[in-house]
C-alpha atoms as a PDB file:
ATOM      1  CA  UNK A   1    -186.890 -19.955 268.913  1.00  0.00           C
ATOM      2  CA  UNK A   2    -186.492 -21.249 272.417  1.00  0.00           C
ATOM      3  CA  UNK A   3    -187.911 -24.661 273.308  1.00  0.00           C
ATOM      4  CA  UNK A   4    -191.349 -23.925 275.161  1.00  0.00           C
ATOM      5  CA  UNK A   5    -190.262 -25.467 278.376  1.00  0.00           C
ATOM      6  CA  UNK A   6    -187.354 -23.247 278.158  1.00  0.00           C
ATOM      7  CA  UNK A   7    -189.409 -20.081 278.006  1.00  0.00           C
ATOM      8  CA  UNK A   8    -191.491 -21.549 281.397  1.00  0.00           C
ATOM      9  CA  UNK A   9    -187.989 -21.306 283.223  1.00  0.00           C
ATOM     10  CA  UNK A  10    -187.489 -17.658 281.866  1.00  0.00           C
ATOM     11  CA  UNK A  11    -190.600 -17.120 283.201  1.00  0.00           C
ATOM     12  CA  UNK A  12    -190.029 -18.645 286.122  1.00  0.00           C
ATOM     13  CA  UNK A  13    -186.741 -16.790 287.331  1.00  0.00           C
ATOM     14  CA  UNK A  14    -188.107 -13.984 286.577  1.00  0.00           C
ATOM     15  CA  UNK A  15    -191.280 -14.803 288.736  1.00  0.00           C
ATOM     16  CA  UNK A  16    -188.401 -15.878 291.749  1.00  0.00           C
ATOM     17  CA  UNK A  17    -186.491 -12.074 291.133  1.00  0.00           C
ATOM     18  CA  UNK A  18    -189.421 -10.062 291.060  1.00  0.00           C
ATOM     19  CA  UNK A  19    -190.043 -11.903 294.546  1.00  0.00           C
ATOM     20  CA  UNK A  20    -186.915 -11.005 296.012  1.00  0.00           C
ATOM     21  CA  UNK A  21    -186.096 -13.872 297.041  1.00  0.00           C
ATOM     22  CA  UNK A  22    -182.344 -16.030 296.384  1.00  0.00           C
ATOM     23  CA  UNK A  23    -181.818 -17.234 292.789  1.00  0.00           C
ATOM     24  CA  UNK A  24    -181.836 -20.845 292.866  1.00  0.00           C
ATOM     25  CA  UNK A  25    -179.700 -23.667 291.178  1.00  0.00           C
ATOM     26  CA  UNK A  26    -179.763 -23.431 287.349  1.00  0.00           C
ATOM     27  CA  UNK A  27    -182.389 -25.684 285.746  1.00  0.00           C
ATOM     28  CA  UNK A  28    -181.349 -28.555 283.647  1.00  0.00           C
ATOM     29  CA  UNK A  29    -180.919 -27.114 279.933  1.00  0.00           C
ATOM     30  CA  UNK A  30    -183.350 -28.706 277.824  1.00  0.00           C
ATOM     31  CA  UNK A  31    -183.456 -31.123 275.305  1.00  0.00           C
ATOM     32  CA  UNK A  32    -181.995 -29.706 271.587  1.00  0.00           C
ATOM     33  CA  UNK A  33    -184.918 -28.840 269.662  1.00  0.00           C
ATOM     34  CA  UNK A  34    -185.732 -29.811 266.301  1.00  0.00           C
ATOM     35  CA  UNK A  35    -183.947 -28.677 263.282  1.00  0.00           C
ATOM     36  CA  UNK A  36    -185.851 -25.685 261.910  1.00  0.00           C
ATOM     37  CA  UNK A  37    -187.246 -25.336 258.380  1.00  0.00           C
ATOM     38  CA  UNK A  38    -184.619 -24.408 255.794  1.00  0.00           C
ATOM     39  CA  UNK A  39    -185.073 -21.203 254.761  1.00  0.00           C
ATOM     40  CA  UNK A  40    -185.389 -19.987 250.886  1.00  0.00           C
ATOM     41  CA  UNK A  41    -182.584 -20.202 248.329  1.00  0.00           C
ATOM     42  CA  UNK A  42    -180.535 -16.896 248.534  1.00  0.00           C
ATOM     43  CA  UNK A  43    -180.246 -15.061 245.246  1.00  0.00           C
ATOM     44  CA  UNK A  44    -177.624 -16.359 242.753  1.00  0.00           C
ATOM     45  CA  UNK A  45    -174.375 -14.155 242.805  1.00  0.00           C
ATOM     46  CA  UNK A  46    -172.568 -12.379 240.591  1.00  0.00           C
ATOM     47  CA  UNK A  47    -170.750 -14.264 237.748  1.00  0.00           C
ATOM     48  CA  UNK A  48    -167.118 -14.070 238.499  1.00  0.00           C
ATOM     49  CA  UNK A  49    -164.469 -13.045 236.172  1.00  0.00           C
ATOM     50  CA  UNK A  50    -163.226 -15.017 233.223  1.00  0.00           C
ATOM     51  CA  UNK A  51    -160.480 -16.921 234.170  1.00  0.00           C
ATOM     52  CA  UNK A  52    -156.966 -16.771 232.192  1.00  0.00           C
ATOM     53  CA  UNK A  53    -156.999 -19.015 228.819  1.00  0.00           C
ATOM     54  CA  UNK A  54    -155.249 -22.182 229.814  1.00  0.00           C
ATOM     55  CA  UNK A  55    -152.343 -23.558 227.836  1.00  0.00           C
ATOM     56  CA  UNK A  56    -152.999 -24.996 224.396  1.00  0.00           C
ATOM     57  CA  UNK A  57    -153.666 -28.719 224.188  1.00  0.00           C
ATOM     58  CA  UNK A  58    -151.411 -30.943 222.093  1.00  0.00           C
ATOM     59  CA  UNK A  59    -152.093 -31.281 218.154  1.00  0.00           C
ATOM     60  CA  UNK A  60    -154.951 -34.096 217.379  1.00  0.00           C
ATOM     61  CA  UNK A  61    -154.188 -36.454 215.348  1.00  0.00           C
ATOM     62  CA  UNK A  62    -155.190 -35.895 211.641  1.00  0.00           C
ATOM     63  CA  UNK A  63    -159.125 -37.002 210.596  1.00  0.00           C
ATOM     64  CA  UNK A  64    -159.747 -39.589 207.845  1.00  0.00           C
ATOM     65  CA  UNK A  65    -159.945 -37.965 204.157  1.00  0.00           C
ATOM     66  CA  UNK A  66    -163.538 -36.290 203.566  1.00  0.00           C
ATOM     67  CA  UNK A  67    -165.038 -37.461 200.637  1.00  0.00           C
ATOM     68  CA  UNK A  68    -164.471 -35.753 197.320  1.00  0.00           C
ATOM     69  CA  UNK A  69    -167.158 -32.907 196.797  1.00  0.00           C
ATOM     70  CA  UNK A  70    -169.404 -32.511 193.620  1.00  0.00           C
ATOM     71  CA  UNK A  71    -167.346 -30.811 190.714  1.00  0.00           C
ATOM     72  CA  UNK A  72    -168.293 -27.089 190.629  1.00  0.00           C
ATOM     73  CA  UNK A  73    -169.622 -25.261 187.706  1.00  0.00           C
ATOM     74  CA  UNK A  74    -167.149 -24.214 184.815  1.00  0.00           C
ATOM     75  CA  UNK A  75    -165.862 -20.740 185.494  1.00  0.00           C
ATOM     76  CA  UNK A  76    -166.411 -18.071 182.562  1.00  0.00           C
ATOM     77  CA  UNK A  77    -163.310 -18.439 180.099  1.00  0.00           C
ATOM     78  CA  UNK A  78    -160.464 -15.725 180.463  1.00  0.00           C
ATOM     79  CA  UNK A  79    -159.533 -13.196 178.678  1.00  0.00           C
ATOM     80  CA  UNK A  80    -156.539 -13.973 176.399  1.00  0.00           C
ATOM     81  CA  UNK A  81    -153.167 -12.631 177.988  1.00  0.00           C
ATOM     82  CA  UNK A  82    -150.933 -10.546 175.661  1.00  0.00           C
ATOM     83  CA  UNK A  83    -148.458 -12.246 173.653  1.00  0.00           C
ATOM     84  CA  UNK A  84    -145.383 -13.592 175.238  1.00  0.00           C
ATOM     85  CA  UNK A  85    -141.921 -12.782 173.793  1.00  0.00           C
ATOM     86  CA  UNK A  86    -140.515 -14.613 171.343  1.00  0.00           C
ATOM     87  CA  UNK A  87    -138.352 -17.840 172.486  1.00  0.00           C
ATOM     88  CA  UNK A  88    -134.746 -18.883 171.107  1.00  0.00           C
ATOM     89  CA  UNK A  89    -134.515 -21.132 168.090  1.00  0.00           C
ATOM     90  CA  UNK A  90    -134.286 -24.766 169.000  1.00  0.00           C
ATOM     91  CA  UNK A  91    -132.214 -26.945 167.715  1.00  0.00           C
ATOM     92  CA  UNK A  92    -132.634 -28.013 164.006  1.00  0.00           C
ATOM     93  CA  UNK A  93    -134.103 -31.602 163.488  1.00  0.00           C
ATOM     94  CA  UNK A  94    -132.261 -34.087 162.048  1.00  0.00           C
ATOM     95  CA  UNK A  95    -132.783 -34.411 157.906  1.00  0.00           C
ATOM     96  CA  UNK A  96    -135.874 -36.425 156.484  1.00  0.00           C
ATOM     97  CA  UNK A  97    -136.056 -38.939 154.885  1.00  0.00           C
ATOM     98  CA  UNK A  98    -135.647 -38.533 150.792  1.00  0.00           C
ATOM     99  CA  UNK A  99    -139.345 -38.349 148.943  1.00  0.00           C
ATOM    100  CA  UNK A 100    -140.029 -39.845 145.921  1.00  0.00           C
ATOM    101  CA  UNK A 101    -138.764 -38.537 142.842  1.00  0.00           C
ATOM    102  CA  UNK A 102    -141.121 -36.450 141.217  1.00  0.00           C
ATOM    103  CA  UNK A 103    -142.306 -37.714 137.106  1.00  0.00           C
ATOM    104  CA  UNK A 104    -140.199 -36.151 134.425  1.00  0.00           C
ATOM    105  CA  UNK A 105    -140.176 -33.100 133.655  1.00  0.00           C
ATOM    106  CA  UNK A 106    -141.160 -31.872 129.707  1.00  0.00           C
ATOM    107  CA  UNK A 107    -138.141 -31.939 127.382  1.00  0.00           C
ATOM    108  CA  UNK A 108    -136.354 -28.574 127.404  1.00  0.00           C
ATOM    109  CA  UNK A 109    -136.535 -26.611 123.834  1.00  0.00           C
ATOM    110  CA  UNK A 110    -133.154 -27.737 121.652  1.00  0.00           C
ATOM    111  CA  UNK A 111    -130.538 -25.891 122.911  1.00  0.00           C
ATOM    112  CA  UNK A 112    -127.790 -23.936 120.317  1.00  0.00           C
ATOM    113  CA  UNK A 113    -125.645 -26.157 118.195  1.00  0.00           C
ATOM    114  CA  UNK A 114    -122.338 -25.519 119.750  1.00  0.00           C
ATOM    115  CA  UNK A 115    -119.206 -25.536 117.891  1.00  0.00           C
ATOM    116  CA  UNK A 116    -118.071 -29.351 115.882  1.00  0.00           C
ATOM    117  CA  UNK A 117    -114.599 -30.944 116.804  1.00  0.00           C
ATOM    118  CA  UNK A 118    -113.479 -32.514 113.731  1.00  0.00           C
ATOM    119  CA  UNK A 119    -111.674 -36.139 113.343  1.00  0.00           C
ATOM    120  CA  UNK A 120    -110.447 -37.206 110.566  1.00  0.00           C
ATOM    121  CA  UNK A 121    -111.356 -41.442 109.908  1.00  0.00           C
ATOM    122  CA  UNK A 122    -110.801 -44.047 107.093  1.00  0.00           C
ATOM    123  CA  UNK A 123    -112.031 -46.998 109.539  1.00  0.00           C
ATOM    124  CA  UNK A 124    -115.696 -47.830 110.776  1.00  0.00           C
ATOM    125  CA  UNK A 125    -115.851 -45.302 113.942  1.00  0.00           C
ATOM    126  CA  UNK A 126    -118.407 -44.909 116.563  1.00  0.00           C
ATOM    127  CA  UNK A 127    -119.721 -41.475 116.508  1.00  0.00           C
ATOM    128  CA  UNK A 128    -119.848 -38.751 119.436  1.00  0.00           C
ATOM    129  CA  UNK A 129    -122.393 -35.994 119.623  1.00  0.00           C
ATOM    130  CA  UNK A 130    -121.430 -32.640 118.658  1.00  0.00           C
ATOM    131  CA  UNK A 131    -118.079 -34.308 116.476  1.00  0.00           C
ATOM    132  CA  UNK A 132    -117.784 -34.155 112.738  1.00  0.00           C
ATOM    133  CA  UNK A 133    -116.064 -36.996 111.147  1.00  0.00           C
ATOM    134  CA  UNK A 134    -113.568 -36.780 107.940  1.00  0.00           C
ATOM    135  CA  UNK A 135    -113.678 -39.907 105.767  1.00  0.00           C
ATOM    136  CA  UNK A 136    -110.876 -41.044 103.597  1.00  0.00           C
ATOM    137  CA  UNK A 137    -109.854 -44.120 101.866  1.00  0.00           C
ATOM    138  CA  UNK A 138    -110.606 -46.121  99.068  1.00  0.00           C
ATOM    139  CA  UNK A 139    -113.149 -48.460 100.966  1.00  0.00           C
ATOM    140  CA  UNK A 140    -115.959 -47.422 102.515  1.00  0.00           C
ATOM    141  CA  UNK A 141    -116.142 -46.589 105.720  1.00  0.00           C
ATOM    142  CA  UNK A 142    -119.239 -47.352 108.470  1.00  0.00           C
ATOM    143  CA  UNK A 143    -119.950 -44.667 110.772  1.00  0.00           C
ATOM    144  CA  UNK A 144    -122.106 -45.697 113.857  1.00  0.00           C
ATOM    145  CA  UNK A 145    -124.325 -43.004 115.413  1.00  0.00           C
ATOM    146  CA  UNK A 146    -124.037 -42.934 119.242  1.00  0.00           C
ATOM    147  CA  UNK A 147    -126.732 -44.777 121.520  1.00  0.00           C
ATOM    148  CA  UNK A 148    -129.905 -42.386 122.063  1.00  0.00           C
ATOM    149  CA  UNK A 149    -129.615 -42.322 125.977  1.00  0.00           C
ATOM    150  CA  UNK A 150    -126.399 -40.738 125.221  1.00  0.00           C
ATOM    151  CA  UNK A 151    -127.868 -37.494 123.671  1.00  0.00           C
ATOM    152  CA  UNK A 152    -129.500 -34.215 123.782  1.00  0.00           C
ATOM    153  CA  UNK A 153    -131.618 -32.219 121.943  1.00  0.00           C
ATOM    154  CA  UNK A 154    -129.911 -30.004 119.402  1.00  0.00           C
ATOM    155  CA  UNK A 155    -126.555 -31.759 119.340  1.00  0.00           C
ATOM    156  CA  UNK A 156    -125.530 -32.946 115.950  1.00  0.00           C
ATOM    157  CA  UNK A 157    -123.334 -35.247 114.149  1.00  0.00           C
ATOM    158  CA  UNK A 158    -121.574 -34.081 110.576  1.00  0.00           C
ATOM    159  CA  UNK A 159    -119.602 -36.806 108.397  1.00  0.00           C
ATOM    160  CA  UNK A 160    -117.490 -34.930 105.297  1.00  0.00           C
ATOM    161  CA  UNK A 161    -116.507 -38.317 102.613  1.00  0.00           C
ATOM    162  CA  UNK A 162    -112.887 -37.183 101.583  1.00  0.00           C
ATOM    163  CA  UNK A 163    -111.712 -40.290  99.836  1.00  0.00           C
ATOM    164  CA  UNK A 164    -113.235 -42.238  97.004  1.00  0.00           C
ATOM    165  CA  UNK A 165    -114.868 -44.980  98.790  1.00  0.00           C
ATOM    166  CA  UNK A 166    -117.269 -42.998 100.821  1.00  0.00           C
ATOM    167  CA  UNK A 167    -119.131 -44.040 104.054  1.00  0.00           C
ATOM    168  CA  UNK A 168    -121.858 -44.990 105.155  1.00  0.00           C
ATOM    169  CA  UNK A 169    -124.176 -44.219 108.449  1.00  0.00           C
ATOM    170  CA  UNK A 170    -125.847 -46.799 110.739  1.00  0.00           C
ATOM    171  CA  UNK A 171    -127.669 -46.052 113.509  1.00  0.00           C
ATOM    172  CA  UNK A 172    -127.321 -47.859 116.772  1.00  0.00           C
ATOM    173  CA  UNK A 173    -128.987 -50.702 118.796  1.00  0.00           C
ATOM    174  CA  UNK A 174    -133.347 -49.988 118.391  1.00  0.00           C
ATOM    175  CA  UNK A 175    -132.162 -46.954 116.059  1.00  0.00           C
ATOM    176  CA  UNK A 176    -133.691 -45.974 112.709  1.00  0.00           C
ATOM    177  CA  UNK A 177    -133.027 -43.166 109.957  1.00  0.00           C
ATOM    178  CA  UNK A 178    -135.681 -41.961 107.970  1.00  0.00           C
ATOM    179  CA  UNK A 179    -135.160 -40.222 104.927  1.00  0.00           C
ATOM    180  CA  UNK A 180    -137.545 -39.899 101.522  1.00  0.00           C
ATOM    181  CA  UNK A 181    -136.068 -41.838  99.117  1.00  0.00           C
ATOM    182  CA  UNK A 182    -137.641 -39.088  96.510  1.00  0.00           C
ATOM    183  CA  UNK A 183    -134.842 -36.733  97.471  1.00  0.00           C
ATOM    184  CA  UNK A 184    -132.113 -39.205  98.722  1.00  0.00           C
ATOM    185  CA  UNK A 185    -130.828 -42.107  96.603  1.00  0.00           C
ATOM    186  CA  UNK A 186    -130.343 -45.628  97.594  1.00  0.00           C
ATOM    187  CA  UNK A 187    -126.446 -45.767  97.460  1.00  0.00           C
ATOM    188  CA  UNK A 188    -123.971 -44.701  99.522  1.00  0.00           C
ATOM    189  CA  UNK A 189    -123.382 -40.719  99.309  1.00  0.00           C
ATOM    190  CA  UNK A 190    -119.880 -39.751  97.610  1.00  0.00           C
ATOM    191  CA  UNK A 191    -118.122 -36.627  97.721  1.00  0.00           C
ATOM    192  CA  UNK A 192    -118.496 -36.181  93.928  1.00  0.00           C
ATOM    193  CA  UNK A 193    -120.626 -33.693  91.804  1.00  0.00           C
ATOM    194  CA  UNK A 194    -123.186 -35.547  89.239  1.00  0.00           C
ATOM    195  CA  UNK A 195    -126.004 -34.589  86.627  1.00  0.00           C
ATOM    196  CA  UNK A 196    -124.750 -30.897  87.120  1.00  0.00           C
ATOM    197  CA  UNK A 197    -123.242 -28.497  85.534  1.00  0.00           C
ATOM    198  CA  UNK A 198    -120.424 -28.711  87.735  1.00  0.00           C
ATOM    199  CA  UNK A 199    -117.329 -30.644  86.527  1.00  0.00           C
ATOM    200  CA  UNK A 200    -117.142 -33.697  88.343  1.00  0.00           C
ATOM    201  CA  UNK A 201    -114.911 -33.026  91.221  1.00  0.00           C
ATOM    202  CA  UNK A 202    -114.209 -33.588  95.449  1.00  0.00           C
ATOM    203  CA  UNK A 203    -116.296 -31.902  97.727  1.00  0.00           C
ATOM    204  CA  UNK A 204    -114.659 -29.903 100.591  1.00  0.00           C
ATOM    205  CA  UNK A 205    -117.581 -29.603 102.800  1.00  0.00           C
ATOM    206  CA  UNK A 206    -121.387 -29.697 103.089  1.00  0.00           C
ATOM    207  CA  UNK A 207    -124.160 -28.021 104.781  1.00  0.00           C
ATOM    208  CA  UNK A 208    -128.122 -28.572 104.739  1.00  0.00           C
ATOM    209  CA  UNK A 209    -130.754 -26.981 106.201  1.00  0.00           C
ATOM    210  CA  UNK A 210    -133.056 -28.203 109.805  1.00  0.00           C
ATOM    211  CA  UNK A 211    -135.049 -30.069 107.522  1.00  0.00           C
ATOM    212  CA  UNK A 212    -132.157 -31.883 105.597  1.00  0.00           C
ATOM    213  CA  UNK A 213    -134.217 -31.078 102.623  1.00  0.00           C
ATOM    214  CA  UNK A 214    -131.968 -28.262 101.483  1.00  0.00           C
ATOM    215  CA  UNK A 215    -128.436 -28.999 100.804  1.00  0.00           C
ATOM    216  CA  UNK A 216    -125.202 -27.285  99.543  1.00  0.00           C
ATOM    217  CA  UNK A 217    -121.906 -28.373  98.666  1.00  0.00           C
ATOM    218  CA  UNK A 218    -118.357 -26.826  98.071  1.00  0.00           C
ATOM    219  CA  UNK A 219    -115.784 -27.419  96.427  1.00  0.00           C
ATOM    220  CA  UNK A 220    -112.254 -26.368  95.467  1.00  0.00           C
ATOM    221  CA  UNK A 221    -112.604 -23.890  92.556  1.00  0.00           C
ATOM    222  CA  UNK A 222    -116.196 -24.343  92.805  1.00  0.00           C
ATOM    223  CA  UNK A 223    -119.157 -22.312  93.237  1.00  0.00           C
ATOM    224  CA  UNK A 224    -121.036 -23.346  96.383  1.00  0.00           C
END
């Protein structure tokens, strides 16, 4: 908008041209006028494109350790995989150590009387198992029966008197013979025949039953 005064010199030339007359000398321009209320806000443009993404940053440096969370629940138990395949044998251990012996066992049953190895003696002799002694002389002879630990069921001991002072049979250290007297006299046995009908004569060997109860002699041209 022109300044008012502005408008009066408009007016004013225009009033001198319609007159005919000569234009005069340009007026002095007038003062600036005021700044004029700002008009309203145009209307917000478009949004412009999206620019490129810029180049990645450099790596942060790594946060503190979070604190441990709760323990979840237990998760249903599997179901159990097929068998694997068997694995190599290791390497055997190295031998224990020997147990205790075990008690004793029961004695065994007596086992068959083997077959006597004879000797022939006419001095005291320490006897064997499974031996039979012969016995001559004029003296008596002492035959000593082997030591217990030394034995086994069912082996024996046989002692034939050949000469005319007989023997006799002791038993060794913590040993003991029992015999009834009834059926076994006092004295030393002799290889002779007595209070039978049997002439008096040697004996050439003996035999008695498991009881030592029974017993037989023999002789030479005599019955048994």
């Amino acid at each position: 908008m022109l300044p008012r005064h502005g408008m009066m010199l408009g007016a004013f030339c225009l009033v001198v041209s319609s007159c005919g007359g000569s234009v005069g000398p340009q007026g002095i321009v007038g003062a600036t006028g005021a700044t004029g209320v700002a008009g309203g806000t145009g209307l917000t443009g478009a949004t412009g494109l999206t620019g490129a993404t810029g180049t990645a940053g450099p790596t942060g440096a790594t946060g503190a350790t979070g604190s441990a969370g709760s323990t979840g629940l237990d998760g249903a138990t599997g179901f159990t995989g097929a068998t694997g395949i068997t694995g190599a044998t290791g390497i055997a251990g190295a031998t224990g150590l020997t147990g205790a012996s075990g008690a004793p066992g029961a004695t065994g049953l007596p086992g068959a009387a083997g077959a006597l190895s004879w000797s022939t003696v006419s001095t005291a002799t320490a006897a064997v198992g499974d031996h039979g002694y012969f016995v001559s002389g004029n003296s008596s002879v002492a035959i000593t029966l082997p030591a217990s630990g030394t034995l086994v069921p069912g082996q024996e001991i046989a002692v034939i008197g050949l000469g005319a002072g007989g023997f006799s049979v002791v038993g060794n250290s913590g040993e003991t013979i029992q015999f009834d007297t009834a059926d076994i006299p006092s004295f030393h046995w002799y290889n002779r025949t007595t209070g039978t009908n049997v002439p008096k004569s040697c004996w050439t060997a003996t035999a008695s039953d498991g009881t030592g109860n029974a017993l037989v002699a023999a002789g030479n041209q005599l019955d048994i």
